[in-house]
N, C-alpha and C. Protein backbone atom coordinates (compact mmCIF):
# COMPACT_ATOMS: atom_id res chain seq x y z
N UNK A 1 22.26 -9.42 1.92
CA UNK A 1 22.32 -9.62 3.35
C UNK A 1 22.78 -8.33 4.00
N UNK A 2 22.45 -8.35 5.08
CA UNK A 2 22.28 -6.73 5.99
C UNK A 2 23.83 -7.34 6.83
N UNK A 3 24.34 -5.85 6.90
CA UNK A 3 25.39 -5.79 8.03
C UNK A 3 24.82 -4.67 8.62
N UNK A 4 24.70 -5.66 10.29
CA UNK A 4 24.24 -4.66 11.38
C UNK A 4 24.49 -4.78 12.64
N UNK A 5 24.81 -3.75 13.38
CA UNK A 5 24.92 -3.69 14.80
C UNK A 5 24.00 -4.73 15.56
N UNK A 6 24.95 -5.51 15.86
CA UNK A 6 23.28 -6.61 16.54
C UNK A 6 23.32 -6.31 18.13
N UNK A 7 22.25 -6.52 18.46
CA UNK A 7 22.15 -6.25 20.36
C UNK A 7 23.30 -6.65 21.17
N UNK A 8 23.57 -7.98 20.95
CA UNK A 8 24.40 -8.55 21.66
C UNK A 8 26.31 -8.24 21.46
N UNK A 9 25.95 -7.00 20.80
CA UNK A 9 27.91 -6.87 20.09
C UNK A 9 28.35 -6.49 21.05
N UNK A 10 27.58 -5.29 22.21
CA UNK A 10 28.06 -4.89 23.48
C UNK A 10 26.83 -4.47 24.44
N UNK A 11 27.42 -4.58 26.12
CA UNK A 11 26.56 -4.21 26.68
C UNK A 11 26.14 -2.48 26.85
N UNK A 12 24.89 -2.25 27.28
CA UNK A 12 24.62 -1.26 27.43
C UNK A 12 24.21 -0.53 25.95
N UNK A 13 23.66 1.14 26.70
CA UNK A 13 23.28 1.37 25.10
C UNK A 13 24.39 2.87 24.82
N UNK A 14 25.41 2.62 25.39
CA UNK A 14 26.34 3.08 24.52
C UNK A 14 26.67 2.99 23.35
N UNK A 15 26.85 4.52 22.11
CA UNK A 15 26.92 4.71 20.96
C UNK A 15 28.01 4.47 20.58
N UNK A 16 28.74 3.40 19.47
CA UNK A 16 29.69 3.30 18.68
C UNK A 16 29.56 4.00 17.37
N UNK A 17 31.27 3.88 17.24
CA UNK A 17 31.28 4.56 15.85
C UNK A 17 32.03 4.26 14.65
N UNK A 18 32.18 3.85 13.66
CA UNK A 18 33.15 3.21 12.74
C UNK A 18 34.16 3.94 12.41
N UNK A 19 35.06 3.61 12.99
CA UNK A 19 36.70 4.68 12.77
C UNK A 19 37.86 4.17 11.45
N UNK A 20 36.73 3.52 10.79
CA UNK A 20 37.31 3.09 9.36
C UNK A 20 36.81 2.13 7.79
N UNK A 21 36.63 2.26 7.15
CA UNK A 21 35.73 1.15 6.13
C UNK A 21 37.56 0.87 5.88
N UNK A 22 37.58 -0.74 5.59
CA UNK A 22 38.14 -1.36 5.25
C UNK A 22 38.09 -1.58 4.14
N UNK A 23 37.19 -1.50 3.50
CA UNK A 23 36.88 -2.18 2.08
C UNK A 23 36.65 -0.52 1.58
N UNK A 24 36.13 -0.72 -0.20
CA UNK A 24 35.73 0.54 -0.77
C UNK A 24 34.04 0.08 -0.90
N UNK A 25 33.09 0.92 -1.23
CA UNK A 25 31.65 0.95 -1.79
C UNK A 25 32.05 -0.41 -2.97
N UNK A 26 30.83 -0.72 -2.82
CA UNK A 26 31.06 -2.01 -4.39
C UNK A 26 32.15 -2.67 -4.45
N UNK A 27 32.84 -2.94 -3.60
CA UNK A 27 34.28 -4.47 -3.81
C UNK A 27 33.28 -5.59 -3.24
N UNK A 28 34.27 -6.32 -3.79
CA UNK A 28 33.94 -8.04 -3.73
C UNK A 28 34.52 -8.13 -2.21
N UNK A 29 33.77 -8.71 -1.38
CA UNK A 29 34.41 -9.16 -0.38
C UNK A 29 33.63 -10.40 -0.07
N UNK A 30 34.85 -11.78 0.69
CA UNK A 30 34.51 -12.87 1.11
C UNK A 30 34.13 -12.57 2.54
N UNK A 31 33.17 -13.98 2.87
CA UNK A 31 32.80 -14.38 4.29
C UNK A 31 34.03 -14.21 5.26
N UNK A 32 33.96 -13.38 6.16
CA UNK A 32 34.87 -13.60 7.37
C UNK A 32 36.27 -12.45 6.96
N UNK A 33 35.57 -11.56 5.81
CA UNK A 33 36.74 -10.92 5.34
C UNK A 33 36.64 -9.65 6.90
N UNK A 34 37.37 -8.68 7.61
CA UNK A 34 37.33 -7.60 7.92
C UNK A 34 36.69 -6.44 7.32
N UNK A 35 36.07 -5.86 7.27
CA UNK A 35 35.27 -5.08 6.59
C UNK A 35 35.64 -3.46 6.89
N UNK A 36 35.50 -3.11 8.34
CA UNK A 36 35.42 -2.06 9.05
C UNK A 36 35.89 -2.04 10.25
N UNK A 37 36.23 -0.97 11.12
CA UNK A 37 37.11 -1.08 12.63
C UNK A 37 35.67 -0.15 12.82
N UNK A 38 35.73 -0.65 14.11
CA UNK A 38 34.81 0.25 14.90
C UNK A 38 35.01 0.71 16.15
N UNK A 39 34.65 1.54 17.22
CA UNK A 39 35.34 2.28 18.65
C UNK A 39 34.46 2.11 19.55
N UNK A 40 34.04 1.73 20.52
CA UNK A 40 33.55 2.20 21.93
C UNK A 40 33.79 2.15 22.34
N UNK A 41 33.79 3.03 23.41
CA UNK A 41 34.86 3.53 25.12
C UNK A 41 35.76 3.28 24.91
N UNK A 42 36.99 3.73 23.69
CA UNK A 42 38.49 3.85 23.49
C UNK A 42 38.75 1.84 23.25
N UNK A 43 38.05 1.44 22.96
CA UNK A 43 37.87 -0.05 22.74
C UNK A 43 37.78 -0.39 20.81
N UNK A 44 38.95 -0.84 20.54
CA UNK A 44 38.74 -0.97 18.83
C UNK A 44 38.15 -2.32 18.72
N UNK A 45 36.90 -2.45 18.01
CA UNK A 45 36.49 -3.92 17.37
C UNK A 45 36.52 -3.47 15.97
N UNK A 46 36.90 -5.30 15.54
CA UNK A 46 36.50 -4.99 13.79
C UNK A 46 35.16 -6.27 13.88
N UNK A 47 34.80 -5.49 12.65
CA UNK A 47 33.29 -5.92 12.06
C UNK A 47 33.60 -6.94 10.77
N UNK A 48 33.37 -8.06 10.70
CA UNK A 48 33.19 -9.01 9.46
C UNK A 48 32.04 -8.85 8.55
N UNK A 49 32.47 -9.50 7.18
CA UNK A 49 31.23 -9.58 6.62
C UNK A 49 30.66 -10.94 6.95
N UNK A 50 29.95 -11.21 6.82
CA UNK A 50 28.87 -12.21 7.38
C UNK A 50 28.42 -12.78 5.88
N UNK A 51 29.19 -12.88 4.48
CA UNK A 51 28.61 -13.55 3.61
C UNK A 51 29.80 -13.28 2.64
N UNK A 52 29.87 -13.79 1.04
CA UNK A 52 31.00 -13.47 0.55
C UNK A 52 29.63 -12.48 -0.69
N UNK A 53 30.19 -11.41 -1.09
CA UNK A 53 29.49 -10.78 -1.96
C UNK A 53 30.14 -9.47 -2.18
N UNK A 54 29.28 -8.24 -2.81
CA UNK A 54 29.49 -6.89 -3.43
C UNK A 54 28.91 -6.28 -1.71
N UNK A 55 29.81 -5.39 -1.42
CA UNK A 55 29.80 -4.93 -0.37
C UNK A 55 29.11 -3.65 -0.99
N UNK A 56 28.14 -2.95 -0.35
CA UNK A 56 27.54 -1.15 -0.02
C UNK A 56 27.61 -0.41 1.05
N UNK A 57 27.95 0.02 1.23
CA UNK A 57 28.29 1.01 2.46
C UNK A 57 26.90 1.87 2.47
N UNK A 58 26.48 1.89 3.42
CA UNK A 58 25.36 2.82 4.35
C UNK A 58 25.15 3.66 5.20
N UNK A 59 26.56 3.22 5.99
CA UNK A 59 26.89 4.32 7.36
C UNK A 59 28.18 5.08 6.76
N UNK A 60 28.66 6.12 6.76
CA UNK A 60 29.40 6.65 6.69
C UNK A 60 30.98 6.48 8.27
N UNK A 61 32.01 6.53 8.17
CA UNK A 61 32.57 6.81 8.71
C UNK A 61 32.37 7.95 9.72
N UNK A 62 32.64 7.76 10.90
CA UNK A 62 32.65 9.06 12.08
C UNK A 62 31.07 9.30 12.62
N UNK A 63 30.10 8.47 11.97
CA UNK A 63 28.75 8.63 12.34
C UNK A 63 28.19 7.80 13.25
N UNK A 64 27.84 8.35 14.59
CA UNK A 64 27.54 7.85 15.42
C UNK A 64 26.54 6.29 15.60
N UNK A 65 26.62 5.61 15.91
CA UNK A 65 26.18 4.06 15.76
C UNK A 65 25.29 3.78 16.95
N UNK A 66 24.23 3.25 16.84
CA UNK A 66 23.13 2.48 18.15
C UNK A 66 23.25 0.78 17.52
N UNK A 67 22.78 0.05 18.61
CA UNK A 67 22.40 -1.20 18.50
C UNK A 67 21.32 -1.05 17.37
N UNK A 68 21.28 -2.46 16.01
CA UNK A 68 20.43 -2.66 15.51
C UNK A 68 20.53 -1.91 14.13
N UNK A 69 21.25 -0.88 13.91
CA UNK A 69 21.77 -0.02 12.39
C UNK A 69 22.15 -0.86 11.51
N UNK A 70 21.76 -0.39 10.72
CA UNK A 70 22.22 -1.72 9.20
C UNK A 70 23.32 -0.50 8.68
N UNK A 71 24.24 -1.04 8.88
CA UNK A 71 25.86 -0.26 8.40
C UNK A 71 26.12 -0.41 7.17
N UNK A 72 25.60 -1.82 6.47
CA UNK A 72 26.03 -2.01 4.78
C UNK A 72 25.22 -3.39 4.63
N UNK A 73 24.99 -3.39 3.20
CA UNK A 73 24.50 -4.38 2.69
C UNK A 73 25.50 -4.86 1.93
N UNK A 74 25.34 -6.74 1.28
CA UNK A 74 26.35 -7.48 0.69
C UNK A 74 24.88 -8.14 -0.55
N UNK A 75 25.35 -7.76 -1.26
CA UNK A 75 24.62 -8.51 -2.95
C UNK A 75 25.46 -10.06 -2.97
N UNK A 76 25.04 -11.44 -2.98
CA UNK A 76 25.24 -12.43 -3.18
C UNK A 76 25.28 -12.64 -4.08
């Protein structure tokens, strides 16, 4: 399963950016665990995983973010 910026996370098409992985590459993480913090306009959200599985990281930290980016995948 894809972790991704979905349209509706914020308005406008202002660029976010992930100001942290929570987890490491390849850990086990559960449904609803925290995953990552993320920033727009001095605004901190955190990002869930959306399934319980082996987390991959895709986006790097500090790399600029659009609506619709697949940030990490989760192996079930």
């Amino acid at each position: 399963m894809q972790i991704k910026i979905e349209d509706d996370f914020w308005q406008g098409d202002d660029e976010a950016v992930i100001t942290a992985w929570l987890v490491d590459d390849g850990a086990e993480v559960a449904e609803g665990d925290v995953v990552a913090e993320m920033m727009l306009a001095k605004v901190q959200m955190e990002i869930e995983a959306p399934c319980s599985g082996v987390i991959h990281i895709e986006m790097e930290a500090e790399v600029p973010l659009k609506k619709g980016m697949v940030i990490a995948t989760i192996d079930q």
